[in-house]
N, C-alpha and C. Protein backbone atom coordinates (compact mmCIF):
# COMPACT_ATOMS: atom_id res chain seq x y z
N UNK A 1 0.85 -1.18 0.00
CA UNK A 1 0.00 0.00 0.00
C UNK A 1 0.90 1.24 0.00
N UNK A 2 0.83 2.13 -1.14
CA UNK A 2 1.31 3.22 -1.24
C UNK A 2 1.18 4.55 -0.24
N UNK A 3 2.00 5.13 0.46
CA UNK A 3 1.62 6.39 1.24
C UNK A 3 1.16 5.58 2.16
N UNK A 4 1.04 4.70 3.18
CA UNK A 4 0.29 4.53 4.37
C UNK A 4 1.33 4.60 5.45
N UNK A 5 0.76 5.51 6.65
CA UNK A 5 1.61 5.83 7.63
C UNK A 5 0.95 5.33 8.83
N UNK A 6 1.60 4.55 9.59
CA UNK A 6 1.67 3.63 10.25
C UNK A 6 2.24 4.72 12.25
N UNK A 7 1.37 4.98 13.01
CA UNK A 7 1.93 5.37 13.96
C UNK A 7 1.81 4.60 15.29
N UNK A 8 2.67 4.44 16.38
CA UNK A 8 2.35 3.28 17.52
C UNK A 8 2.42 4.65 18.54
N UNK A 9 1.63 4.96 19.40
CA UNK A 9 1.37 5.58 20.58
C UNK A 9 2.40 5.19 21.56
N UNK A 10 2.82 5.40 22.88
CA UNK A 10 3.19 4.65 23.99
C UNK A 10 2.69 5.67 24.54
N UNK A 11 1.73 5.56 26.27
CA UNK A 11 1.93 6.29 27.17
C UNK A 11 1.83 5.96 28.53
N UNK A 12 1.07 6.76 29.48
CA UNK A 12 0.65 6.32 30.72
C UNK A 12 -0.61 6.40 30.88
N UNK A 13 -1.65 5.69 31.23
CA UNK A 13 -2.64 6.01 30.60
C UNK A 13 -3.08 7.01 31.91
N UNK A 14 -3.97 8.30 30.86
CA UNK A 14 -4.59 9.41 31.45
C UNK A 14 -3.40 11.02 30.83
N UNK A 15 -2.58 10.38 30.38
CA UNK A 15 -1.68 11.23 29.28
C UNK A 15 -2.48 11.48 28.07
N UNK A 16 -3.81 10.91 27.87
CA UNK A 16 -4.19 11.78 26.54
C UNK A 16 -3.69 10.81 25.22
N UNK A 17 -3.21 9.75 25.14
CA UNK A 17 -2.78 8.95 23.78
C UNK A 17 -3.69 8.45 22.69
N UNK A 18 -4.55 7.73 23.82
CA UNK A 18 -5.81 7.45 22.83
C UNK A 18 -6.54 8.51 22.23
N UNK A 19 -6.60 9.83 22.82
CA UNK A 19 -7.41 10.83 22.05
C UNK A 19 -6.70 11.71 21.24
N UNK A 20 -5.09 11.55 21.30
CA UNK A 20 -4.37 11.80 20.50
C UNK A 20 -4.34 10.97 19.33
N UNK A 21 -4.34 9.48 19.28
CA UNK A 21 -4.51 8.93 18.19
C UNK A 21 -5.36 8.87 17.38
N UNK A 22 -6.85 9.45 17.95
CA UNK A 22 -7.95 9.55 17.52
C UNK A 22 -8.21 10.90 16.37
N UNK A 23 -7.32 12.11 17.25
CA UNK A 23 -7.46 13.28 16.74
C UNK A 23 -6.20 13.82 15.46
N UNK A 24 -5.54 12.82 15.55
CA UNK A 24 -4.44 12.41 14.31
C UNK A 24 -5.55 11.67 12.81
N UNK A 25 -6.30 10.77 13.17
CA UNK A 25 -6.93 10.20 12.54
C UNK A 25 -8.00 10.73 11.71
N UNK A 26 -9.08 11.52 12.68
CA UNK A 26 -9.58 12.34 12.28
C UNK A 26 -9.17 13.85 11.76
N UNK A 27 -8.22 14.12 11.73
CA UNK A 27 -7.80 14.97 11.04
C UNK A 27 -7.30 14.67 9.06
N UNK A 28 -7.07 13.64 9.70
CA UNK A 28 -6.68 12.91 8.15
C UNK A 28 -7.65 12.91 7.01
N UNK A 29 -8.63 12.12 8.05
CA UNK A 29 -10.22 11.68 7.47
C UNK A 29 -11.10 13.11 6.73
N UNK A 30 -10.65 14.00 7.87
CA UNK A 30 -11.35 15.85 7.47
C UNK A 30 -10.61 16.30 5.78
N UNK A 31 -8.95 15.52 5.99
CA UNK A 31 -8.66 15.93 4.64
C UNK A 31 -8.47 15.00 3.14
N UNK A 32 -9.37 14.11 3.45
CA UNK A 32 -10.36 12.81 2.76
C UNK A 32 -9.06 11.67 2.57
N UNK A 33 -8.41 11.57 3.25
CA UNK A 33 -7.57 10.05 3.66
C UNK A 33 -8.47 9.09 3.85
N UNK A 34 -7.94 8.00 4.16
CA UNK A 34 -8.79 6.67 5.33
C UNK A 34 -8.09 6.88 6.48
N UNK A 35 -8.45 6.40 7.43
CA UNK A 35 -7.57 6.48 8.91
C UNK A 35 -8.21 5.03 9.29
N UNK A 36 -7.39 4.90 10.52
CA UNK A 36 -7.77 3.74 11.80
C UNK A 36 -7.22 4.45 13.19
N UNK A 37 -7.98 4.46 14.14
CA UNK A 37 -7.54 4.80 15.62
C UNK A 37 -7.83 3.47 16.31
N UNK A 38 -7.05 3.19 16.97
CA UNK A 38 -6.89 2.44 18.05
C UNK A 38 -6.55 2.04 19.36
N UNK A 39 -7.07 1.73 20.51
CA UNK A 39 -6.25 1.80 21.52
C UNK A 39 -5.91 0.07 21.53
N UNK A 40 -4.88 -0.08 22.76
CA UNK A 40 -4.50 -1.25 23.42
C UNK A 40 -3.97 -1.19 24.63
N UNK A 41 -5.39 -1.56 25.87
CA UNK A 41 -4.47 -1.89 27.34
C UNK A 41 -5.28 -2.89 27.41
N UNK A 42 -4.58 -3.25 28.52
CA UNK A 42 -5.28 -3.59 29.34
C UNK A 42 -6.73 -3.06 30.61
N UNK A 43 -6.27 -3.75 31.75
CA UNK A 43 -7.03 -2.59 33.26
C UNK A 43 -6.58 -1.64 33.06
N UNK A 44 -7.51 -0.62 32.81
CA UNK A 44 -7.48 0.75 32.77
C UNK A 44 -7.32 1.38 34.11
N UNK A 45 -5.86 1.77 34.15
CA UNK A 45 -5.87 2.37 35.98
C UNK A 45 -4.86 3.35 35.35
N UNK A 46 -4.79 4.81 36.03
CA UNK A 46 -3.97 5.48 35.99
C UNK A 46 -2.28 5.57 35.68
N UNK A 47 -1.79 5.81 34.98
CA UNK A 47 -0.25 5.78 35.55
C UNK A 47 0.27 4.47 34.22
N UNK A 48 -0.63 3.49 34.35
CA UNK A 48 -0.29 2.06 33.50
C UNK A 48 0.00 2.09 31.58
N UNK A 49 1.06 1.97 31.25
CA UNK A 49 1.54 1.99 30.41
C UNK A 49 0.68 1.36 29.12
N UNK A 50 0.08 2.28 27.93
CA UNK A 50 -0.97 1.84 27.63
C UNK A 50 -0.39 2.09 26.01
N UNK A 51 -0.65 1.51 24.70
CA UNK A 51 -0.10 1.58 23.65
C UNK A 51 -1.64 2.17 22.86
N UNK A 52 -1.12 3.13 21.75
CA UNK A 52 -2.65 3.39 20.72
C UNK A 52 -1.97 3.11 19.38
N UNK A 53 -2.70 3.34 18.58
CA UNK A 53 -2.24 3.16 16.85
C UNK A 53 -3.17 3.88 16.17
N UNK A 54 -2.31 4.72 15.32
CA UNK A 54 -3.15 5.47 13.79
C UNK A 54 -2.49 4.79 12.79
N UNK A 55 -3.20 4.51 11.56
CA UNK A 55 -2.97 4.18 10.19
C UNK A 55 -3.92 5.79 9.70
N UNK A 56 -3.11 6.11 8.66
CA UNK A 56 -3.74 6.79 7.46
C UNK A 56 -3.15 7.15 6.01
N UNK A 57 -3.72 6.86 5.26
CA UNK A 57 -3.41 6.44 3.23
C UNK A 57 -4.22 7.10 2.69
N UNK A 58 -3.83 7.76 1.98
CA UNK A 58 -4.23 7.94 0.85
C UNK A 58 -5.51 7.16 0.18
N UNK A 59 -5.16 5.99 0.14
CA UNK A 59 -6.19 4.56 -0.46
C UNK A 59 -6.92 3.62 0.73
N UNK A 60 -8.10 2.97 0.21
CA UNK A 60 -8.45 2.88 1.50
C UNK A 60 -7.29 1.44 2.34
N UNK A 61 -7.70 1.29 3.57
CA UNK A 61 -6.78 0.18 4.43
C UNK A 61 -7.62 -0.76 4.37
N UNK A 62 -6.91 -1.90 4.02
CA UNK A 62 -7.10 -3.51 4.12
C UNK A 62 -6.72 -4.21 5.42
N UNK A 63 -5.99 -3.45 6.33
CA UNK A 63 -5.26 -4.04 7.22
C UNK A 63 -6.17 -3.99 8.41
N UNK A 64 -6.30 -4.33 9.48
CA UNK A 64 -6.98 -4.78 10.64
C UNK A 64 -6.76 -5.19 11.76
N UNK A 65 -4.65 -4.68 12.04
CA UNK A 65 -4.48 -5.47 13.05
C UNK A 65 -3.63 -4.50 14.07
N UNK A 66 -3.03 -4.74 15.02
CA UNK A 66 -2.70 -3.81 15.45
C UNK A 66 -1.02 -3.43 14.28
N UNK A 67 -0.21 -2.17 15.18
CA UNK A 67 1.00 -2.22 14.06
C UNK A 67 2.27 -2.85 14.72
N UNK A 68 2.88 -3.62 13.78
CA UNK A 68 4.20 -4.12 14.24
C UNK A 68 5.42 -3.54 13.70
N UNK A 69 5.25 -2.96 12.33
CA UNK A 69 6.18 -2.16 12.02
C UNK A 69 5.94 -0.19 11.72
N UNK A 70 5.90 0.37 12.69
CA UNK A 70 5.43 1.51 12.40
C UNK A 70 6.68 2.71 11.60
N UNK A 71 5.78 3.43 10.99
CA UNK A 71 6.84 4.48 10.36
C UNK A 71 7.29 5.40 11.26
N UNK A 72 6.24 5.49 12.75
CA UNK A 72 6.25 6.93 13.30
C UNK A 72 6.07 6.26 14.80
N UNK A 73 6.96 6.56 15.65
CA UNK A 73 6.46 6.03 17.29
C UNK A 73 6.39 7.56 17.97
N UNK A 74 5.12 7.15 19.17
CA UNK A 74 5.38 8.71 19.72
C UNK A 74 5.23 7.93 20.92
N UNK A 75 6.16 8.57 21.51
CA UNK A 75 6.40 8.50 23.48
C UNK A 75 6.06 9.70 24.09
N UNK A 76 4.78 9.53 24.76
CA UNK A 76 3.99 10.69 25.71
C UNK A 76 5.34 10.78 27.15
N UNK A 77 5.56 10.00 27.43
CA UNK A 77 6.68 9.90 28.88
C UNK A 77 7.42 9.30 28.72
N UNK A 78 8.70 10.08 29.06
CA UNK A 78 10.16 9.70 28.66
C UNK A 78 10.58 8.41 29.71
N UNK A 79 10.13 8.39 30.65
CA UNK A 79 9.64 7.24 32.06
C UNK A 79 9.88 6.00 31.04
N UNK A 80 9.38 5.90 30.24
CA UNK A 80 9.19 4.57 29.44
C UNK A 80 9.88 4.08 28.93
N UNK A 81 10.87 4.93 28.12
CA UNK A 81 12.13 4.74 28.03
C UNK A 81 12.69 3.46 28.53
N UNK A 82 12.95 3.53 29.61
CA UNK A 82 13.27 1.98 30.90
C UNK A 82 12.36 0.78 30.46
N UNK A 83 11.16 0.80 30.12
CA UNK A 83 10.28 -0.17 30.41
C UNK A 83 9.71 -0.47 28.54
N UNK A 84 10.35 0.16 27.99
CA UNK A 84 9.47 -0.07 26.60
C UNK A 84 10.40 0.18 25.39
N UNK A 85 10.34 -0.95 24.95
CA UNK A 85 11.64 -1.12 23.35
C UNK A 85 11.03 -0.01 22.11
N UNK A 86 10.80 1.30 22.19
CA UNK A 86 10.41 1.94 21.64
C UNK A 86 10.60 1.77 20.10
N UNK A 87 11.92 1.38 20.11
CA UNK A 87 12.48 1.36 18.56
C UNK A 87 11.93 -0.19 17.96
N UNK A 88 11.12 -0.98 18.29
CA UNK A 88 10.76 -2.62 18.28
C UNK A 88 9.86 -2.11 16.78
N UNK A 89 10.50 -2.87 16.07
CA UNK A 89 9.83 -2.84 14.67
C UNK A 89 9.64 -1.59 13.93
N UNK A 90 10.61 -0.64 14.50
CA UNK A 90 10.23 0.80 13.52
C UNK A 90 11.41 0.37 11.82
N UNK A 91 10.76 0.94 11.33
CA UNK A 91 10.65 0.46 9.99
C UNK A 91 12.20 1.56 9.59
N UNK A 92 12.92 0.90 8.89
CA UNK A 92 14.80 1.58 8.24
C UNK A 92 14.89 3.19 8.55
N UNK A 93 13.66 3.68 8.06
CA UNK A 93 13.97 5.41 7.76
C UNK A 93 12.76 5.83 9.08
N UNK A 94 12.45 5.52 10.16
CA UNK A 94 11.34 5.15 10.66
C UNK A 94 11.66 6.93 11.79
N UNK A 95 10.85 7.57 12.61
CA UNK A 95 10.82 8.70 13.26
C UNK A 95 10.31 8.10 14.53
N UNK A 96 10.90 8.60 15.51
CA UNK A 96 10.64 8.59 17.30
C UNK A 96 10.57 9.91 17.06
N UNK A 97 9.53 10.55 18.46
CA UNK A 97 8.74 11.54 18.52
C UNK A 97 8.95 11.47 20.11
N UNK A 98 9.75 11.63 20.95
CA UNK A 98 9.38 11.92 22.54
C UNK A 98 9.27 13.09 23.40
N UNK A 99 8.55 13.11 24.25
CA UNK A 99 8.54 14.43 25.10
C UNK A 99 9.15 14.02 26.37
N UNK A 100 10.18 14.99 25.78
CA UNK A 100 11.57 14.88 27.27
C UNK A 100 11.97 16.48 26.76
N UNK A 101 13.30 16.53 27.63
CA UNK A 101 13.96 17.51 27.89
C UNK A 101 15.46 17.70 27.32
N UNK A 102 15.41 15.94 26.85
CA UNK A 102 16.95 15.66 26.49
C UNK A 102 17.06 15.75 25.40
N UNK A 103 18.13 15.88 24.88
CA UNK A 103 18.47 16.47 23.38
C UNK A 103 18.46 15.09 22.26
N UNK A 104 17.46 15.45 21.22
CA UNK A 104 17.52 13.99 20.30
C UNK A 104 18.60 13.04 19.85
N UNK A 105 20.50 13.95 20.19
CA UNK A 105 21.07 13.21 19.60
C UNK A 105 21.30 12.32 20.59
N UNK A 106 21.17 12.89 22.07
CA UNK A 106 21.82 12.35 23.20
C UNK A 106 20.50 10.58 23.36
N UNK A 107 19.53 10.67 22.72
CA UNK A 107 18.47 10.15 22.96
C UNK A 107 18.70 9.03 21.77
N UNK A 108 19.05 9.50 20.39
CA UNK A 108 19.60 8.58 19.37
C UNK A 108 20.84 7.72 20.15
N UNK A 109 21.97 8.35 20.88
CA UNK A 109 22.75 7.89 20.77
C UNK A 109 22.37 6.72 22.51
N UNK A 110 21.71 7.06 22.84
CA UNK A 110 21.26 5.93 24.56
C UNK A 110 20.47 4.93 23.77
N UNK A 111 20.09 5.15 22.82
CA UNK A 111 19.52 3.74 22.08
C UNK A 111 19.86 2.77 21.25
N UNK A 112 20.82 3.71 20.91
CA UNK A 112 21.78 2.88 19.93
C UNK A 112 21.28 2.78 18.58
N UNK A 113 20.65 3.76 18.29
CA UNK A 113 19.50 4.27 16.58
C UNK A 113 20.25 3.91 15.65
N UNK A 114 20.50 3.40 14.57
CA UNK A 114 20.94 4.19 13.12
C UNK A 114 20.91 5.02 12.73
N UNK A 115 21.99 5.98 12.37
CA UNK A 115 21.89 7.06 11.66
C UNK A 115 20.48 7.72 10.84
N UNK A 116 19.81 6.35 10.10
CA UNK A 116 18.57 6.24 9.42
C UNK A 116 17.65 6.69 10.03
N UNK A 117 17.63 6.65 11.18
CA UNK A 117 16.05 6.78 12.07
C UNK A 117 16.66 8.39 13.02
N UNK A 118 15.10 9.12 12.14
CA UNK A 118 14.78 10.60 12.85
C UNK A 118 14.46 10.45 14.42
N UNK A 119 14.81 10.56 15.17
CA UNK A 119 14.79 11.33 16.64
C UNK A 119 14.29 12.78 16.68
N UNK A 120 13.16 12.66 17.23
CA UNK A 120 12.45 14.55 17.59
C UNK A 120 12.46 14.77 19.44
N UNK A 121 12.78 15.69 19.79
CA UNK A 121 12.40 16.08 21.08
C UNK A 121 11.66 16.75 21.25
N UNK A 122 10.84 16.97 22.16
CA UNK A 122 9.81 18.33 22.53
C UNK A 122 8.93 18.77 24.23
N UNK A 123 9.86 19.14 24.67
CA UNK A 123 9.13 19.22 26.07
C UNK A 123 7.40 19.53 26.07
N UNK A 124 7.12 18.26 25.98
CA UNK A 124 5.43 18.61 25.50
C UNK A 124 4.81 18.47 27.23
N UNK A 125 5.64 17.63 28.22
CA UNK A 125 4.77 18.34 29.38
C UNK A 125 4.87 19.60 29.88
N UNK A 126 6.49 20.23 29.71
CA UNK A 126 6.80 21.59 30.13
C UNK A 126 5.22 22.41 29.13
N UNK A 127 5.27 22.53 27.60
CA UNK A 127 4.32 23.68 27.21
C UNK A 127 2.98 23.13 27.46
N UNK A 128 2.49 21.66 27.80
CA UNK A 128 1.37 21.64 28.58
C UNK A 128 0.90 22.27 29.66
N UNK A 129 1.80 22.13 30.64
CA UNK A 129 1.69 22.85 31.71
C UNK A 129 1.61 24.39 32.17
N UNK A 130 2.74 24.86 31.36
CA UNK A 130 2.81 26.60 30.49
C UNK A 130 1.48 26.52 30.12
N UNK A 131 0.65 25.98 29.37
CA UNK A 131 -0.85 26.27 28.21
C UNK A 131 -1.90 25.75 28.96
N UNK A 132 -1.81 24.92 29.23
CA UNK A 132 -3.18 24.22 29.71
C UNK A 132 -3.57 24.06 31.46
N UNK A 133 -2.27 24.14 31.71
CA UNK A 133 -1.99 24.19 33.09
C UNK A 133 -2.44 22.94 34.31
N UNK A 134 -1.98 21.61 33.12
CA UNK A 134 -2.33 20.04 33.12
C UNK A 134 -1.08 19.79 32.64
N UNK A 135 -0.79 18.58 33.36
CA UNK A 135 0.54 17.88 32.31
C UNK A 135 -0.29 16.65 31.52
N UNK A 136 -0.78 17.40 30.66
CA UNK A 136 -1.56 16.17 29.65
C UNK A 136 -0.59 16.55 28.13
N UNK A 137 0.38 15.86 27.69
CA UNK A 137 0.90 16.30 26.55
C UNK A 137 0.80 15.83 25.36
N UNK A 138 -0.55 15.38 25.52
CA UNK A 138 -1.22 14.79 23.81
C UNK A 138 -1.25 15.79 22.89
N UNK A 139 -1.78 17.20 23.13
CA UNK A 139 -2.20 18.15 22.20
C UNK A 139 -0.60 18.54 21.60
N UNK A 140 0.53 18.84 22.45
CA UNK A 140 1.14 19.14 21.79
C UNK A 140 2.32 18.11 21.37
N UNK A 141 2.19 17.04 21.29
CA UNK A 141 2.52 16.08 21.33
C UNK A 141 2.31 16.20 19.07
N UNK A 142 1.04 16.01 19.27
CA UNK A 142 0.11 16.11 17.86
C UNK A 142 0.67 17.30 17.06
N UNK A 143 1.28 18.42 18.00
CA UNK A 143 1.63 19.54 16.71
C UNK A 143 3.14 19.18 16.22
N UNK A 144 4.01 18.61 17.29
CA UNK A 144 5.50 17.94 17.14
C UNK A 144 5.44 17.03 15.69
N UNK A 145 4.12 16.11 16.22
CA UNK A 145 3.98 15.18 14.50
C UNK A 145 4.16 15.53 13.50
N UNK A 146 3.08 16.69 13.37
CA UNK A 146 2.75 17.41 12.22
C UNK A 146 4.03 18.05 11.71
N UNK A 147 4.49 18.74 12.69
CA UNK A 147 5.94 19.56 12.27
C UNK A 147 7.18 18.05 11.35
N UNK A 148 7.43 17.17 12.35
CA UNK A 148 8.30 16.57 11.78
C UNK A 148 8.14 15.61 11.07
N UNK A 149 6.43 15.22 10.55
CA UNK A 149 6.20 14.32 9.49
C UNK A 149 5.82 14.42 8.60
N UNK A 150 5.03 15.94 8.69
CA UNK A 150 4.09 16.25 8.12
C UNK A 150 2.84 15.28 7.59
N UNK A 151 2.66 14.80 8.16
CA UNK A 151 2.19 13.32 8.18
C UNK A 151 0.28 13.99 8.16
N UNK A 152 -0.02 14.96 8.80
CA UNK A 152 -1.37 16.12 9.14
C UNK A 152 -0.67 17.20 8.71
N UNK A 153 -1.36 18.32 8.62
CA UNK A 153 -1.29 19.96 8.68
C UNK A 153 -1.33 20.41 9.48
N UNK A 154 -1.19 21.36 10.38
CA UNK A 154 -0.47 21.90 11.78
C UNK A 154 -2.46 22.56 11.76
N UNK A 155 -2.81 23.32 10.34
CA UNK A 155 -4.05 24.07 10.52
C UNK A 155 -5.29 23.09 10.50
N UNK A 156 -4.99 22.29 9.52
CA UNK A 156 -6.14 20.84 9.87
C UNK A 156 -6.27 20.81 11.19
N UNK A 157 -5.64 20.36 11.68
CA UNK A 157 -5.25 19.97 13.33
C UNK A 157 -5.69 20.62 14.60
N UNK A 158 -5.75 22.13 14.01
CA UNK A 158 -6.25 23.13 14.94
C UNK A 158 -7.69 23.30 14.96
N UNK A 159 -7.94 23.37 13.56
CA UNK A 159 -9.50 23.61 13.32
C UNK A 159 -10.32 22.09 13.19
N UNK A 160 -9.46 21.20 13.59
CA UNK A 160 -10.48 19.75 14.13
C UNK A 160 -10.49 20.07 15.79
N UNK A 161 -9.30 20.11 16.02
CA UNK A 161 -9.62 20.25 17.89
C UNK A 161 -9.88 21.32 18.27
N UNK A 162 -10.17 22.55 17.87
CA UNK A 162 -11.17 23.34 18.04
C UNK A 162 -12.54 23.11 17.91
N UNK A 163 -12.97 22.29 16.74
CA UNK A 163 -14.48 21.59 16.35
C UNK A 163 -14.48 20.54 17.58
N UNK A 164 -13.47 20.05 17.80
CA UNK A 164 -14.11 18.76 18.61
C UNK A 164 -14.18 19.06 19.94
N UNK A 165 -13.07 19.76 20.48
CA UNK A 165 -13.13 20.45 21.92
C UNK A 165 -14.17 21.27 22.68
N UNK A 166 -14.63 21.48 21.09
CA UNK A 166 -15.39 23.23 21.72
C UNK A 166 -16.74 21.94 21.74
N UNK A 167 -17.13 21.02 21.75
CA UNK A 167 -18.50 20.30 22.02
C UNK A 167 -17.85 19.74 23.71
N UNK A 168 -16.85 20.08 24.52
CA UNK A 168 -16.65 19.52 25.60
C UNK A 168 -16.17 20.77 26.51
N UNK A 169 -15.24 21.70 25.63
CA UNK A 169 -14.64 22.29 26.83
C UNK A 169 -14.94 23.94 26.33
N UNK A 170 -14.98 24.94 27.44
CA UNK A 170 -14.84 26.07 27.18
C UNK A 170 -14.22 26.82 26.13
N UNK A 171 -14.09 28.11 26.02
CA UNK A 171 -13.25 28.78 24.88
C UNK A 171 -11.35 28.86 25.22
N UNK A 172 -11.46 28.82 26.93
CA UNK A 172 -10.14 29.20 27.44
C UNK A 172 -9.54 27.82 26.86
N UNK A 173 -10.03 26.74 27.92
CA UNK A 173 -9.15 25.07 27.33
C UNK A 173 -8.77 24.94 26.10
N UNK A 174 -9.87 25.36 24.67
CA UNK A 174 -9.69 25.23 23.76
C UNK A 174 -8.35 25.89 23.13
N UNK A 175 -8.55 27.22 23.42
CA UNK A 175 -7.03 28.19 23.11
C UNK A 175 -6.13 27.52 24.05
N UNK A 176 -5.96 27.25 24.84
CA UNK A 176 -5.07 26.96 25.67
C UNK A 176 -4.20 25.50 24.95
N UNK A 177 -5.21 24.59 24.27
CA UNK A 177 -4.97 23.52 23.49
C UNK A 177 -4.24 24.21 22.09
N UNK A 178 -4.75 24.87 21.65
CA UNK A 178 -4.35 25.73 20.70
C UNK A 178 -2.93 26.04 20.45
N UNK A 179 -2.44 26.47 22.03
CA UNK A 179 -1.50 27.35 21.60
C UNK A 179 -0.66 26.28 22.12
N UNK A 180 -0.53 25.28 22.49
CA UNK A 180 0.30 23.97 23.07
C UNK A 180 0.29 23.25 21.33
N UNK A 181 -0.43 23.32 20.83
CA UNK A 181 -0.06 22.81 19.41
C UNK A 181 0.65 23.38 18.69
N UNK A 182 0.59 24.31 18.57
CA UNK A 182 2.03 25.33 17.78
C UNK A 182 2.74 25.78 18.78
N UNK A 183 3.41 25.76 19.83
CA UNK A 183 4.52 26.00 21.04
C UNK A 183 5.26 24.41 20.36
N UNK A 184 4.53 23.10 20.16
CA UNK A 184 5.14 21.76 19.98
C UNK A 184 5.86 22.22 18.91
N UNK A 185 5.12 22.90 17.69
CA UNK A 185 5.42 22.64 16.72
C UNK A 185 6.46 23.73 16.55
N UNK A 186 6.97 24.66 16.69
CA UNK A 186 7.95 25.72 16.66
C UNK A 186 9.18 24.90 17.96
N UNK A 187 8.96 24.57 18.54
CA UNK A 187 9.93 23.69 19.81
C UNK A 187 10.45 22.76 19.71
N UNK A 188 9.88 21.32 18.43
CA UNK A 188 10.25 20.27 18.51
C UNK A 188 11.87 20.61 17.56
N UNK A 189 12.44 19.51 18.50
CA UNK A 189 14.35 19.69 17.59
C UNK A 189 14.29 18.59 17.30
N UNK A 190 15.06 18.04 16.21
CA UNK A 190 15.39 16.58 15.32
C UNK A 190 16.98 15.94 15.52
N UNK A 191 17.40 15.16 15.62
CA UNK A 191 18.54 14.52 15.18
C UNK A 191 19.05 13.33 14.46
């Protein structure tokens, strides 16, 4: 399948992953792709390390399962690091996406990457916390993507979670989501 981008979530659950994978998806779908959102835990308890998945192509998807080789991994908590083979099946030219503090090469080089594989950093709980004044770092988590995959549009992205937010949360949360999506996306560094 031509153009299909393949993303694996990792987080903690109550970090916002699943509705990050959701709002990746549907953004796609707004700009007439196919998508798939998915979650995978287990007991849903706070804190517990929980995996999601987006697919989205161009053409529609045949596939149905979860992903084993993704193009794109995103790590909500750098915590995981320790506990989770992040790089497990990312595909030759493949992108990690984490929110830490540490610098992507220093993060390529503790993993032992190939040169081949993009490393992004982005303190997405620091501008959560700055914006939303939650350490939930899905939203800007989602603008980091956009910046280094272009995989969505940074403005798609805004004007879906503005549509979808504003049926749950006030005008402040919404801007506040807003501006944590482009803070990711002007912040995230590559190596």
């Amino acid at each position: 399948m031509q153009q299909l981008t393949e993303i694996r979530w990792h987080a903690r659950a109550g970090q916002g992953a699943v509705t990050a994978a959701k709002l990746v998806a549907e953004t796609a779908l707004a700009a007439d792709q196919y998508m798939q959102a998915m979650p995978e835990y287990g007991p849903e308890r706070m804190g517990a390390p929980i995996k999601a998945f987006t697919r989205i192509s161009p053409e529609p998807i045949d596939i149905h399962c979860n992903i084993e080789n993704p193009n794109v991994v995103i790590l909500l908590d750098d915590t995981l690091l320790d506990v989770v083979d992040v790089a497990e099946g990312l595909v030759a030219d493949g992108t990690i996406i984490i929110n830490t503090c540490t610098p992507p090469d220093a993060i390529k080089r503790a993993l032992g990457l190939a040169d081949s594989i993009t490393v992004a950093c982005v303190d997405a709980s620091g501008i959560a916390l700055d914006t939303i004044k939650r350490d939930i770092p899905n939203t800007p988590m989602v603008g980091a993507l956009a910046k280094v995959t272009g995989a969505v549009e940074i403005d798609s992205v805004k004007s879906l979670l503005a549509k979808t937010f504003g049926k749950k949360f006030g005008q402040d949360i919404i801007d506040a989501n807003l501006a944590s999506v482009d803070r990711a996306y002007e912040e995230v560094t590559t190596a």
